[in-house]
PDB file of N, CA and C in Angstrom:
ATOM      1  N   UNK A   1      23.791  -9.718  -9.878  1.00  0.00           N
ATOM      2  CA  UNK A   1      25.026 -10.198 -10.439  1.00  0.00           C
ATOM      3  C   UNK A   1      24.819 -11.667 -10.827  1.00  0.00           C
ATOM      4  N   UNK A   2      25.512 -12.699 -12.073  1.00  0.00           N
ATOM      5  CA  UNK A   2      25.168 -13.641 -12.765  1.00  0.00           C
ATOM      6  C   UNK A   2      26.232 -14.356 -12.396  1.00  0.00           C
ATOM      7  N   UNK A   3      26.217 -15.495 -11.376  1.00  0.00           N
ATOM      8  CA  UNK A   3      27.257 -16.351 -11.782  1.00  0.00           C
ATOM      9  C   UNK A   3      27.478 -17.508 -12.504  1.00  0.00           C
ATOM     10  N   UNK A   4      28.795 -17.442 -13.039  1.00  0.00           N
ATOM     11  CA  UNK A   4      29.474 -18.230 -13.799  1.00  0.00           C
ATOM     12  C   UNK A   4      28.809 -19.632 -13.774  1.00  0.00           C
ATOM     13  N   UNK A   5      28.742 -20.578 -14.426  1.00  0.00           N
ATOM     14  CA  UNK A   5      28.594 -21.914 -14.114  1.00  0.00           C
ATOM     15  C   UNK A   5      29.547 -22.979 -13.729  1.00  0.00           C
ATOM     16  N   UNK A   6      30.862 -22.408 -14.039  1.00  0.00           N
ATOM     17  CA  UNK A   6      31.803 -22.948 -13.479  1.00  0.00           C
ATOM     18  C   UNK A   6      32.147 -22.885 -11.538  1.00  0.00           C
ATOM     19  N   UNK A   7      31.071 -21.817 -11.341  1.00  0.00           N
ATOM     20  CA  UNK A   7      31.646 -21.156  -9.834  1.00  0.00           C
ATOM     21  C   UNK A   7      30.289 -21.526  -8.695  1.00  0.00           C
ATOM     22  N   UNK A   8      29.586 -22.255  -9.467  1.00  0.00           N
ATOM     23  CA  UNK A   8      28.120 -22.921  -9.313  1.00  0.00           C
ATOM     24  C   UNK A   8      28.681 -24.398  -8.221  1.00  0.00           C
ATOM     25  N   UNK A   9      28.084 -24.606  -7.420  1.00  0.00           N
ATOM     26  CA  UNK A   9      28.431 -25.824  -6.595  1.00  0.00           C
ATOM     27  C   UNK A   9      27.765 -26.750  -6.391  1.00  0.00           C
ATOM     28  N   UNK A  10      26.341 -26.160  -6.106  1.00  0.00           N
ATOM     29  CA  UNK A  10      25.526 -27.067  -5.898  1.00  0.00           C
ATOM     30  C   UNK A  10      24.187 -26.890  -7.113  1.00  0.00           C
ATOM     31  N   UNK A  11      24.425 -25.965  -7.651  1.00  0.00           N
ATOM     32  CA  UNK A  11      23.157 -26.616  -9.110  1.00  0.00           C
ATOM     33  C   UNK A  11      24.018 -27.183 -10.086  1.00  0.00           C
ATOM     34  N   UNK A  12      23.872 -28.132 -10.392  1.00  0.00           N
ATOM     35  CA  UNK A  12      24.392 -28.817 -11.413  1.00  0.00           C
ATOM     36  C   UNK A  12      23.992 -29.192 -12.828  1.00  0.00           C
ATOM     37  N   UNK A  13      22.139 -28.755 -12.907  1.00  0.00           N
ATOM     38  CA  UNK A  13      21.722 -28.212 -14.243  1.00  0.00           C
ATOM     39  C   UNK A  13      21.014 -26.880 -14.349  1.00  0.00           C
ATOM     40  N   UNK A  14      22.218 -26.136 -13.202  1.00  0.00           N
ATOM     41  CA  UNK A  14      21.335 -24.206 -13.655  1.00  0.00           C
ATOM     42  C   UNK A  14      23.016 -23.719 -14.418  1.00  0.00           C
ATOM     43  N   UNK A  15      22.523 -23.021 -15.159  1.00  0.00           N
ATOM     44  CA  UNK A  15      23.744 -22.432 -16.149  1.00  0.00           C
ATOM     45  C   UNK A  15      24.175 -20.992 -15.472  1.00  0.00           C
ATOM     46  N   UNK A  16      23.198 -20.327 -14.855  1.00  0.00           N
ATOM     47  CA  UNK A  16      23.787 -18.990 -14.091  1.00  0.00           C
ATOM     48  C   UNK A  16      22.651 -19.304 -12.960  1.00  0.00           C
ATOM     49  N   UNK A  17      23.422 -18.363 -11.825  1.00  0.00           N
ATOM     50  CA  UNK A  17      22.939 -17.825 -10.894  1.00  0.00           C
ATOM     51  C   UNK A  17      22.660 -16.668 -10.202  1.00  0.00           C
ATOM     52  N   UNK A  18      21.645 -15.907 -10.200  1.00  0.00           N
ATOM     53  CA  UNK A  18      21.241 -14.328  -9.986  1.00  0.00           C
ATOM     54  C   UNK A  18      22.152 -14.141  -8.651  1.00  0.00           C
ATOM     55  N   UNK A  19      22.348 -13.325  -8.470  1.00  0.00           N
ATOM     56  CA  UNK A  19      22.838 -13.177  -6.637  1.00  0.00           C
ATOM     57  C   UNK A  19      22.472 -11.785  -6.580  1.00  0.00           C
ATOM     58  N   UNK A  20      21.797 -11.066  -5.339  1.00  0.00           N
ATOM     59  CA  UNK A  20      21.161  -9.905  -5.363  1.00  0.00           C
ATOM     60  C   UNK A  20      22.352  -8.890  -4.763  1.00  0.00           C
ATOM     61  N   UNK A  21      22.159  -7.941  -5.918  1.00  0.00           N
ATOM     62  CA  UNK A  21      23.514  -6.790  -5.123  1.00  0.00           C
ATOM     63  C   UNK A  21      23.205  -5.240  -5.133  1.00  0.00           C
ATOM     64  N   UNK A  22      21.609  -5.430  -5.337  1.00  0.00           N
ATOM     65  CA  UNK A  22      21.050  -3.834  -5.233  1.00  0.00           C
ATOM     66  C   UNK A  22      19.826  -4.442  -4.667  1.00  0.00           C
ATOM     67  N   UNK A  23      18.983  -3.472  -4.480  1.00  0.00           N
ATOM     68  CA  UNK A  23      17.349  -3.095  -3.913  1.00  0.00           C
ATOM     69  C   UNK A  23      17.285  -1.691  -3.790  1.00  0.00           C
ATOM     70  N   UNK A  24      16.325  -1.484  -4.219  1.00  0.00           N
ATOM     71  CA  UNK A  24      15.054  -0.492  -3.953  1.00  0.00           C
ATOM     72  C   UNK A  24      14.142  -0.458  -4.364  1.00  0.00           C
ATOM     73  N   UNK A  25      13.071   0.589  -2.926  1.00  0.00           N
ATOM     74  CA  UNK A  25      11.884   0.440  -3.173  1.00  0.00           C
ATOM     75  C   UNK A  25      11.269   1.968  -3.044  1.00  0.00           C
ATOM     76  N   UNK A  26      10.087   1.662  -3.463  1.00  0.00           N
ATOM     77  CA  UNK A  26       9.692   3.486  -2.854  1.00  0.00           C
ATOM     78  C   UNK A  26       8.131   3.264  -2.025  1.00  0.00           C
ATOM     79  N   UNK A  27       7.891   3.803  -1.201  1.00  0.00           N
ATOM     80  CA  UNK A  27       7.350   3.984  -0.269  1.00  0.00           C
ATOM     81  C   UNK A  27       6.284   5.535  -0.333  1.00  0.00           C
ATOM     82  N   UNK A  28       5.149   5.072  -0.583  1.00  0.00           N
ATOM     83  CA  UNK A  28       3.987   5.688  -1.142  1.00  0.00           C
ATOM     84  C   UNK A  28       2.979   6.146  -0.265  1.00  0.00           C
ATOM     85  N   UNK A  29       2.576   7.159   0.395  1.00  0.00           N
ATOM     86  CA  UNK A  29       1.994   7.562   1.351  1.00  0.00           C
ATOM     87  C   UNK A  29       0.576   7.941   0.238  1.00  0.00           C
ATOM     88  N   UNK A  30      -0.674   7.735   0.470  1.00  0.00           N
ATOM     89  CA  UNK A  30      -1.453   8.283  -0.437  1.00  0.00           C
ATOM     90  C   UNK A  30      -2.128   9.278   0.265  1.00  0.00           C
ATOM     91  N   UNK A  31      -2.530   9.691   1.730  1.00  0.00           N
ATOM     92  CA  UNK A  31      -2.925  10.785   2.056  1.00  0.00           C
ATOM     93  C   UNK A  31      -2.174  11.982   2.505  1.00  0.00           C
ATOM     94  N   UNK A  32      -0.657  11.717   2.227  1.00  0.00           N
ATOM     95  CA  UNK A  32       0.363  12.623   3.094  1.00  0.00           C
ATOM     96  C   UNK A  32       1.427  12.246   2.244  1.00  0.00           C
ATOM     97  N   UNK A  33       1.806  13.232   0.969  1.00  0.00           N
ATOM     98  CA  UNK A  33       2.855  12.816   0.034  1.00  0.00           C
ATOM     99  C   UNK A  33       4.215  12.937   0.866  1.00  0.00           C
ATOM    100  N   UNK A  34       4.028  13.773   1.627  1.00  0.00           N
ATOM    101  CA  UNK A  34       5.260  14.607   2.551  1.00  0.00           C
ATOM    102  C   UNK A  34       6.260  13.614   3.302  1.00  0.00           C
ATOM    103  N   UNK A  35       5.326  12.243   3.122  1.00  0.00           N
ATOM    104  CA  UNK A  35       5.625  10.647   3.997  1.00  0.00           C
ATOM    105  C   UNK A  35       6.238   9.558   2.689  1.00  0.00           C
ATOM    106  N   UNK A  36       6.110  10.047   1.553  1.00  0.00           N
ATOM    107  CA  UNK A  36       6.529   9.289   0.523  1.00  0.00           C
ATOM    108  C   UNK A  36       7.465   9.639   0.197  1.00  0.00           C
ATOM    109  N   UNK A  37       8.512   8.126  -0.025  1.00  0.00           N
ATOM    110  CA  UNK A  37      10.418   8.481  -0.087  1.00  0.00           C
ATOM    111  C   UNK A  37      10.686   7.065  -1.003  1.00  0.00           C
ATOM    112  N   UNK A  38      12.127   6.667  -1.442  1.00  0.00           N
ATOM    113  CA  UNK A  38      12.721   6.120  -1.968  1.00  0.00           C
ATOM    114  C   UNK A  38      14.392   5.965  -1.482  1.00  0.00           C
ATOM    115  N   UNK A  39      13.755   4.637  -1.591  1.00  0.00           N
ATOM    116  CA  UNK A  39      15.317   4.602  -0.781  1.00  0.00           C
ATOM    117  C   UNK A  39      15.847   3.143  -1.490  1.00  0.00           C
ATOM    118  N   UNK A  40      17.238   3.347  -1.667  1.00  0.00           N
ATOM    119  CA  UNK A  40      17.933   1.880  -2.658  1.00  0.00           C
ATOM    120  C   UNK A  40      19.429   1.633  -2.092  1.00  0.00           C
ATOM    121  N   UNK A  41      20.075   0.230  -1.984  1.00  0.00           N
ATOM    122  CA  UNK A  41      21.283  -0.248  -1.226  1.00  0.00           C
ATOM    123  C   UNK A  41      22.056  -0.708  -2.441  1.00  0.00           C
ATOM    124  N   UNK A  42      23.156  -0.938  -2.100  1.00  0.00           N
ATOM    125  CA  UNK A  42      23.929  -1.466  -3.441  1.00  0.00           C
ATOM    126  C   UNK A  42      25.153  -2.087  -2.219  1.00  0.00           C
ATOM    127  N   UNK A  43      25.262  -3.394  -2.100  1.00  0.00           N
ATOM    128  CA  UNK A  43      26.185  -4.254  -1.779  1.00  0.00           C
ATOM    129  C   UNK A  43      25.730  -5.699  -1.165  1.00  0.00           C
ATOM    130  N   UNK A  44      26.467  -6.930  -1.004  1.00  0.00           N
ATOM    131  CA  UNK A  44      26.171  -7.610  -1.123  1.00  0.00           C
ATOM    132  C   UNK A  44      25.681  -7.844   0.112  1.00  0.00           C
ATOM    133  N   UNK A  45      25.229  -7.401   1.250  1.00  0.00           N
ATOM    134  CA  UNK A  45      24.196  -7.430   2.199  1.00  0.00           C
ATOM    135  C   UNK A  45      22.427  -6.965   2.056  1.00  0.00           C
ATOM    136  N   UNK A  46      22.183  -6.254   0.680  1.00  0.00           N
ATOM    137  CA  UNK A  46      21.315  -5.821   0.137  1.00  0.00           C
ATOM    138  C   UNK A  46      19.972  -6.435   0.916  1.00  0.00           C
ATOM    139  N   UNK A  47      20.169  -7.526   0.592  1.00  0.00           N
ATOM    140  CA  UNK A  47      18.764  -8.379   0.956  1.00  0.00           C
ATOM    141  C   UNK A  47      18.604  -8.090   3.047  1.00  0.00           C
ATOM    142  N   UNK A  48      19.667  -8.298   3.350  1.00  0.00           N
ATOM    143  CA  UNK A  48      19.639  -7.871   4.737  1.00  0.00           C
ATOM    144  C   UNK A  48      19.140  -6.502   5.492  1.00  0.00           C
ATOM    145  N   UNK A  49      19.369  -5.587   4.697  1.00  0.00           N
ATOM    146  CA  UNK A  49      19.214  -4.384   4.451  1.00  0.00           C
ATOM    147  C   UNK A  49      17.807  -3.916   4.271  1.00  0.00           C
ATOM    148  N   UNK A  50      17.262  -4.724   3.390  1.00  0.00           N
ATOM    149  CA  UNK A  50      15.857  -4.328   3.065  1.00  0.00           C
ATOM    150  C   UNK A  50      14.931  -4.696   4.174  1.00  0.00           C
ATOM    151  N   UNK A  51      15.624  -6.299   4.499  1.00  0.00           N
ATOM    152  CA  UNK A  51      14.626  -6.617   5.438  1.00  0.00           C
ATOM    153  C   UNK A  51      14.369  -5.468   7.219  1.00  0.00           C
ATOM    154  N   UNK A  52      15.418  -5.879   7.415  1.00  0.00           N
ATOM    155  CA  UNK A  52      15.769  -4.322   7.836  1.00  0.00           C
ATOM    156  C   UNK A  52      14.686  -2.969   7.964  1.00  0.00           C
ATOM    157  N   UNK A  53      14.725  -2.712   6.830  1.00  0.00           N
ATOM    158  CA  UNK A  53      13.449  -1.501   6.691  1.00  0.00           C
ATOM    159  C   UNK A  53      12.341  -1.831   6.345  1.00  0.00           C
ATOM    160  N   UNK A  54      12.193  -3.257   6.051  1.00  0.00           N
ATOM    161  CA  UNK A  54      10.719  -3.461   6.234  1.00  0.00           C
ATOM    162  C   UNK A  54      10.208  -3.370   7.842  1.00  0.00           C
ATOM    163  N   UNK A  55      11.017  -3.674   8.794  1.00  0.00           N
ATOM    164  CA  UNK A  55      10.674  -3.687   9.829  1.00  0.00           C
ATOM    165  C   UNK A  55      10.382  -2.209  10.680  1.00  0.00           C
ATOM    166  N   UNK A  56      11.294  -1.437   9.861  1.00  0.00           N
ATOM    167  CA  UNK A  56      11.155   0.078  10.207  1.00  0.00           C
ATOM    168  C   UNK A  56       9.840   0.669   9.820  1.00  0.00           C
ATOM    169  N   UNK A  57       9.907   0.458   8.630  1.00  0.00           N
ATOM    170  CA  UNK A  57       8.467   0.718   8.022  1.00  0.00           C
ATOM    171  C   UNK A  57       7.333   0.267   8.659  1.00  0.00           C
ATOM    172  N   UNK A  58       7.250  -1.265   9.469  1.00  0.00           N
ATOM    173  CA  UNK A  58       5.977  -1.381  10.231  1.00  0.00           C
ATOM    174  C   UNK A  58       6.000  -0.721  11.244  1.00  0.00           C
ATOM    175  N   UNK A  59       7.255  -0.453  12.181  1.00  0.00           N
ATOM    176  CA  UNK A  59       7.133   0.374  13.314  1.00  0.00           C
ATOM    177  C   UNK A  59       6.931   1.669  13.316  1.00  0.00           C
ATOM    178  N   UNK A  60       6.757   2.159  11.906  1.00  0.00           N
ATOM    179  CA  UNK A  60       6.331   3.699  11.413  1.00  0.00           C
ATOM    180  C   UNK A  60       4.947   3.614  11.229  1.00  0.00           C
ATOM    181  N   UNK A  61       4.430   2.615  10.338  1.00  0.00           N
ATOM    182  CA  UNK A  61       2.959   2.975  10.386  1.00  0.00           C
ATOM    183  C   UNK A  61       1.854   2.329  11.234  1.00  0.00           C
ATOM    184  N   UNK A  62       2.587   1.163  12.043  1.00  0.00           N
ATOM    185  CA  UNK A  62       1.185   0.668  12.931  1.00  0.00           C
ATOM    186  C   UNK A  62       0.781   1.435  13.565  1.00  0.00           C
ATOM    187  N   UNK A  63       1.347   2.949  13.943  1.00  0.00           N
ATOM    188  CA  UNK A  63       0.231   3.557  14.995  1.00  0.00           C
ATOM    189  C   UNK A  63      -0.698   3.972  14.221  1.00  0.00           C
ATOM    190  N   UNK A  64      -0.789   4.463  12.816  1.00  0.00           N
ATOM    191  CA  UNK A  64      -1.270   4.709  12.154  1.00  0.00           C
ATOM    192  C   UNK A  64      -2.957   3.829  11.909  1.00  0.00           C
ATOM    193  N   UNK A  65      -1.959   2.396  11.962  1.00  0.00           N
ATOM    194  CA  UNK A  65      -3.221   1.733  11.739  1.00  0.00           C
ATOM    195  C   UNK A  65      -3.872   1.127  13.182  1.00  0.00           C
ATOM    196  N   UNK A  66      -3.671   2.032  14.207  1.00  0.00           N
ATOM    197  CA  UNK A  66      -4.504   1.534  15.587  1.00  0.00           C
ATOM    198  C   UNK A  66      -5.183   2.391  15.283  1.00  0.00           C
ATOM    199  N   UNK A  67      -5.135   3.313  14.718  1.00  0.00           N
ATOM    200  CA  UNK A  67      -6.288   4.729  15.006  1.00  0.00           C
ATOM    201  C   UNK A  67      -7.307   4.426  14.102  1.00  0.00           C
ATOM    202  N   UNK A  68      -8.676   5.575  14.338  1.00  0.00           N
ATOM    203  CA  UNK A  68      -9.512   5.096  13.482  1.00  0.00           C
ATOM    204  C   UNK A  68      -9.681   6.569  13.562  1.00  0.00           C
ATOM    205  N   UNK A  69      -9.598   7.797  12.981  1.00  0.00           N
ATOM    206  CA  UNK A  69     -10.481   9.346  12.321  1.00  0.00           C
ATOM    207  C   UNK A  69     -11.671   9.137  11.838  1.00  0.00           C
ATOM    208  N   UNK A  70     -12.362   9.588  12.767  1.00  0.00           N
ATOM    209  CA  UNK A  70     -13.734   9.598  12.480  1.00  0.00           C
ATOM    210  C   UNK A  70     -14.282  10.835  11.351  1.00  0.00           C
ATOM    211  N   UNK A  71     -15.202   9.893  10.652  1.00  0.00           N
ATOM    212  CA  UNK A  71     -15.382  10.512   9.552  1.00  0.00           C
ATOM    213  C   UNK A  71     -16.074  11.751   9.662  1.00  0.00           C
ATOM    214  N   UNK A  72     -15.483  13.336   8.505  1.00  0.00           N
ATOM    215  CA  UNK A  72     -15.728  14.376   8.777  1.00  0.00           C
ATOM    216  C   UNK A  72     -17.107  14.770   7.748  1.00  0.00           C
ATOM    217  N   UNK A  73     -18.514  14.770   7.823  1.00  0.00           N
ATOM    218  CA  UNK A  73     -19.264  15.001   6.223  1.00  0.00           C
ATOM    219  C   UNK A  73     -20.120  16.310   6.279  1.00  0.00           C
ATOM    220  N   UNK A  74     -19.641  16.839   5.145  1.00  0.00           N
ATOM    221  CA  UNK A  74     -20.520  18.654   5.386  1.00  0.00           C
ATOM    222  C   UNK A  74     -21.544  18.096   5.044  1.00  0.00           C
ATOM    223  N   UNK A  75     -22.122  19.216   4.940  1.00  0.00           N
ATOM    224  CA  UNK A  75     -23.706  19.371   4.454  1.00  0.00           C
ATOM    225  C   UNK A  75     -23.862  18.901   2.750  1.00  0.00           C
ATOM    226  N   UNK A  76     -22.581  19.245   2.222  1.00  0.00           N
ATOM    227  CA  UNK A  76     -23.100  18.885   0.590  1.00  0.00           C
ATOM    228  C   UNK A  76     -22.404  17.537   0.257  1.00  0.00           C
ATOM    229  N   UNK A  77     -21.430  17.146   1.305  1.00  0.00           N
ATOM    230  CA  UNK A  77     -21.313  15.582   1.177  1.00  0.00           C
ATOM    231  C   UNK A  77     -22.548  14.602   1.543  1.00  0.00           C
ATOM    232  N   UNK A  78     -23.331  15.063   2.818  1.00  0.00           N
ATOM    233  CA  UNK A  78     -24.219  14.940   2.990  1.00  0.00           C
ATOM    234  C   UNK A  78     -25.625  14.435   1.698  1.00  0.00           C
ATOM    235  N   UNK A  79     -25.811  15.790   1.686  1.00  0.00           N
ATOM    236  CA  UNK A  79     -26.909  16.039   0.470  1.00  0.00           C
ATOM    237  C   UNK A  79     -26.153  15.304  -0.779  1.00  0.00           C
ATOM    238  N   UNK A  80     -25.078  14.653  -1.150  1.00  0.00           N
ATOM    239  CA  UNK A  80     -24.360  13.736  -1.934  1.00  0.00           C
ATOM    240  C   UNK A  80     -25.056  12.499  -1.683  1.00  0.00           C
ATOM    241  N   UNK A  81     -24.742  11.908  -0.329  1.00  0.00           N
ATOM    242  CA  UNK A  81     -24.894  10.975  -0.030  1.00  0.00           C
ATOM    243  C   UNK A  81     -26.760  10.392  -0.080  1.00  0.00           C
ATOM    244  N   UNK A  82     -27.269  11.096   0.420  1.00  0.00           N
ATOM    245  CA  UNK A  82     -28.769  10.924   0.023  1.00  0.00           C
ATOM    246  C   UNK A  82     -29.206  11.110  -1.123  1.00  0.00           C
ATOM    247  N   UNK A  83     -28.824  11.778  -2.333  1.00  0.00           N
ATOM    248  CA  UNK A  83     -28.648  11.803  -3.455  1.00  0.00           C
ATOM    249  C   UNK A  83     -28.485  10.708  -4.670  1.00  0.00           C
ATOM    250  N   UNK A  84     -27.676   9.752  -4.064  1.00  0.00           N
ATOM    251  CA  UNK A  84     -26.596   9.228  -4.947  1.00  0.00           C
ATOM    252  C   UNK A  84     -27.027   7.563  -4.848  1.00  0.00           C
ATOM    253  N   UNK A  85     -27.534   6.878  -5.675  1.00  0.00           N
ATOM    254  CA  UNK A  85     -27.290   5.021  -5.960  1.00  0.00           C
ATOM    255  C   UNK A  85     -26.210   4.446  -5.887  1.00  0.00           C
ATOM    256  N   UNK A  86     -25.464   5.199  -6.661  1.00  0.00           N
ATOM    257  CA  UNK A  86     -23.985   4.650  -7.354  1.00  0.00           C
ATOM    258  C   UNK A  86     -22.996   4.320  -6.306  1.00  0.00           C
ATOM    259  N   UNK A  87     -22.123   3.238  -6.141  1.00  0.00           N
ATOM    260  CA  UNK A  87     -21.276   2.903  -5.535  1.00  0.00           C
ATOM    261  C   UNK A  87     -20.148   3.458  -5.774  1.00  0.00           C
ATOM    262  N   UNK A  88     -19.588   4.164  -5.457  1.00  0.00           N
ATOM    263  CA  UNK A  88     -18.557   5.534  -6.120  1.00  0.00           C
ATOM    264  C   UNK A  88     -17.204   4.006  -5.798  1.00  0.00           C
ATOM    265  N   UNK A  89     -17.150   3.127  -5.055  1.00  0.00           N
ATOM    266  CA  UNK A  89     -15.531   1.829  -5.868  1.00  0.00           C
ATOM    267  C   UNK A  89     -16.280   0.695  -7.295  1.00  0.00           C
ATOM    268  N   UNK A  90     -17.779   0.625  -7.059  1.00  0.00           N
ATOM    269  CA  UNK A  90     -17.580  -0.528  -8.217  1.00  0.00           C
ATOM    270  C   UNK A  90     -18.271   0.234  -9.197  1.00  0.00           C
ATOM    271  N   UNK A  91     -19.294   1.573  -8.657  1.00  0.00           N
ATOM    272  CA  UNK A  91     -19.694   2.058  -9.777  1.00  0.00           C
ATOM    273  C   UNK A  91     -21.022   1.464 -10.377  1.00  0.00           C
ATOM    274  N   UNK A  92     -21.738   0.474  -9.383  1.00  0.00           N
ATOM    275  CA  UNK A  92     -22.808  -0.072 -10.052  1.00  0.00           C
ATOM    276  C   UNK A  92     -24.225   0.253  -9.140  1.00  0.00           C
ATOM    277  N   UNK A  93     -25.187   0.267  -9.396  1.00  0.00           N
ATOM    278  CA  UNK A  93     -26.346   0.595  -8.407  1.00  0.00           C
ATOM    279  C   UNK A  93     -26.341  -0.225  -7.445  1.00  0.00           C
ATOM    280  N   UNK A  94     -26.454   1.068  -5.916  1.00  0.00           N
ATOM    281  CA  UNK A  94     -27.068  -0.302  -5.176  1.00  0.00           C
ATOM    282  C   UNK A  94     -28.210  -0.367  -4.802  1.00  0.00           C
ATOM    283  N   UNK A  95     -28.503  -1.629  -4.697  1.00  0.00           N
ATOM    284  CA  UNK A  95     -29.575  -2.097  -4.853  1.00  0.00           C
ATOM    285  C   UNK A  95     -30.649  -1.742  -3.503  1.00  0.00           C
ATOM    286  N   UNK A  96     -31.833  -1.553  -3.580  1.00  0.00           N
ATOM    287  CA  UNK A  96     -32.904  -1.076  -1.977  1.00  0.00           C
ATOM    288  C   UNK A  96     -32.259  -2.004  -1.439  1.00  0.00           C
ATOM    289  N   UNK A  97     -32.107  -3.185  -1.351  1.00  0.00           N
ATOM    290  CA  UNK A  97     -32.164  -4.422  -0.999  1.00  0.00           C
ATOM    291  C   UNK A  97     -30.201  -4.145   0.310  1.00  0.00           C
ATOM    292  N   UNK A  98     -29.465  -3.843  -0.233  1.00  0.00           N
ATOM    293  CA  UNK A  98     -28.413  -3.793   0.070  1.00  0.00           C
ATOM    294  C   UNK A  98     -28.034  -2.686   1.083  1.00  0.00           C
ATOM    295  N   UNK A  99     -27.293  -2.450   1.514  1.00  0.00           N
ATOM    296  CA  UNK A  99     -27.278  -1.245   3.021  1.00  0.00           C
ATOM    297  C   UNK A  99     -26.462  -1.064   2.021  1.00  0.00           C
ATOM    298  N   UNK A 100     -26.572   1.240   1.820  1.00  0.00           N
ATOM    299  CA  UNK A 100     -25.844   1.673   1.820  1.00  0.00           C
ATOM    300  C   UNK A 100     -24.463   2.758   2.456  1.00  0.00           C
ATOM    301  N   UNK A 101     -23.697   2.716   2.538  1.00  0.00           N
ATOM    302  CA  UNK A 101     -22.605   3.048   3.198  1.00  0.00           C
ATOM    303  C   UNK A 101     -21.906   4.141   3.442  1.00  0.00           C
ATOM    304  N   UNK A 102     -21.549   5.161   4.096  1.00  0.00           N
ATOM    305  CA  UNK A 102     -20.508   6.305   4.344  1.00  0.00           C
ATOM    306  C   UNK A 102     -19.628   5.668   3.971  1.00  0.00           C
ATOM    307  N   UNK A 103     -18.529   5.311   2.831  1.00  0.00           N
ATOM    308  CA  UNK A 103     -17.233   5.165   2.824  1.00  0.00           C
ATOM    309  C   UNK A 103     -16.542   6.166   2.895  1.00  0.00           C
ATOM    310  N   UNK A 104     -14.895   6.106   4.498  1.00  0.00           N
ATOM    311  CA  UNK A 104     -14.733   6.869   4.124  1.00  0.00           C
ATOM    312  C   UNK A 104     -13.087   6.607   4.972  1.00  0.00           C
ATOM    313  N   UNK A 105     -12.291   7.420   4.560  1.00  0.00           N
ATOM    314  CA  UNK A 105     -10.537   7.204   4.769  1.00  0.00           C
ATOM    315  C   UNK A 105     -10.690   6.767   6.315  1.00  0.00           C
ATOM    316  N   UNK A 106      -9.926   5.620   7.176  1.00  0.00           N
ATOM    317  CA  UNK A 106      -9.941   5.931   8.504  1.00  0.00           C
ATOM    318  C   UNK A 106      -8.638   6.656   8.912  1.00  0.00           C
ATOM    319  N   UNK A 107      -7.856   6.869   7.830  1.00  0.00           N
ATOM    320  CA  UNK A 107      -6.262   7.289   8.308  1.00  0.00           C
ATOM    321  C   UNK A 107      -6.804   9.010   8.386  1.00  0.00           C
ATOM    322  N   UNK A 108      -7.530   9.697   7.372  1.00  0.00           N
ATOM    323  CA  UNK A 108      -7.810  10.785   7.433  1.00  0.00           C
ATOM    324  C   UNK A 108      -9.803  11.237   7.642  1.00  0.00           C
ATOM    325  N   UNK A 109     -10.195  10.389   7.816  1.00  0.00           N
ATOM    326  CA  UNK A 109     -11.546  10.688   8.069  1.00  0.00           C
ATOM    327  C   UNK A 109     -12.108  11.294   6.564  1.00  0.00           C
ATOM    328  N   UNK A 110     -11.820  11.486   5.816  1.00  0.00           N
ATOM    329  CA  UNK A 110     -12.102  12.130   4.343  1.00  0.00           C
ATOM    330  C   UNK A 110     -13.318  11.271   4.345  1.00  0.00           C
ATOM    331  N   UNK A 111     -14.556  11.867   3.632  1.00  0.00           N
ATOM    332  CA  UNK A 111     -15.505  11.281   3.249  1.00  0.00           C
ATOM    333  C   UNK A 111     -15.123  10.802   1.764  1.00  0.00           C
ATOM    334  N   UNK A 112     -15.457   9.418   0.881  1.00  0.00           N
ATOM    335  CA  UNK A 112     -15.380   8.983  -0.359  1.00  0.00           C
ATOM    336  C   UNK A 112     -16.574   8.795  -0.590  1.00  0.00           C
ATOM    337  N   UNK A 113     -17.506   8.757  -0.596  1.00  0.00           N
ATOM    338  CA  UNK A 113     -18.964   8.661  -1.001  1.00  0.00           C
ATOM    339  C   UNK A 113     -19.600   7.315  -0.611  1.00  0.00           C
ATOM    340  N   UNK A 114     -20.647   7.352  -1.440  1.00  0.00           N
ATOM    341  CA  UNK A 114     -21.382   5.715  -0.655  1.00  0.00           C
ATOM    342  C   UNK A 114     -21.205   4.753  -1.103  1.00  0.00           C
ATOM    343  N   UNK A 115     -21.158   3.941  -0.943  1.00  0.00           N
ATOM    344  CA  UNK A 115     -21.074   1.845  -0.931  1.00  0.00           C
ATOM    345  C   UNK A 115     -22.033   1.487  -0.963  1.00  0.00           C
ATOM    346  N   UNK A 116     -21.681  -0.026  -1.049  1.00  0.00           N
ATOM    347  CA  UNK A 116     -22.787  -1.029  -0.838  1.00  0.00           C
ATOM    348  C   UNK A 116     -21.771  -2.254  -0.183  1.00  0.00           C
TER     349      UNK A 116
END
């Protein structure tokens, strides 16, 4: 919402002033869509509100992030992995010189291929 400049008190060279009277956000789970939601407020506590569920939101996923799933690799992820130069995030060779890596989800143990 925009206020007036007449209704302005203390800026005396701003011509409007935003004041927040909605929020939302959406909340994106990437290994578990079933965890991804949207949620939006409309009144002038808005900002209170959000903060609010930001705090919910950490107390939802830090257990998440104490854990570590140990990574699961078949035989042809495997035979991938000995296979393969390529850094499957930057995509560039790695080099003898450089250790290469099991990357792989710790929220779900999913193997992503190798690093550097």
């Amino acid at each position: 919402m925009l206020v007036k400049p007449t209704e302005l008190k203390y800026h005396k060279l701003a011509y409007q002033l935003h004041e927040v009277c909605s929020i939302g956000y959406f909340f994106k789970c990437s290994f578990d869509d079933s965890l991804s939601y949207y949620k939006s407020k409309r009144d002038k506590n808005a900002c209170r509100w959000f903060i609010s569920e930001l705090r919910s939101i950490i107390n939802f996923v830090e257990p998440y992030f104490k854990q570590n799933i140990s990574m699961k690799l078949s035989d042809a992820e495997n035979d991938h992995f000995s296979a393969t130069n390529i850094c499957h995030i930057c995509e560039q060779m790695i080099n003898t010189d450089d250790i290469k890596i099991h990357d792989h989800c710790h929220f779900t143990g999913k193997y992503r291929g190798p690093a550097q």
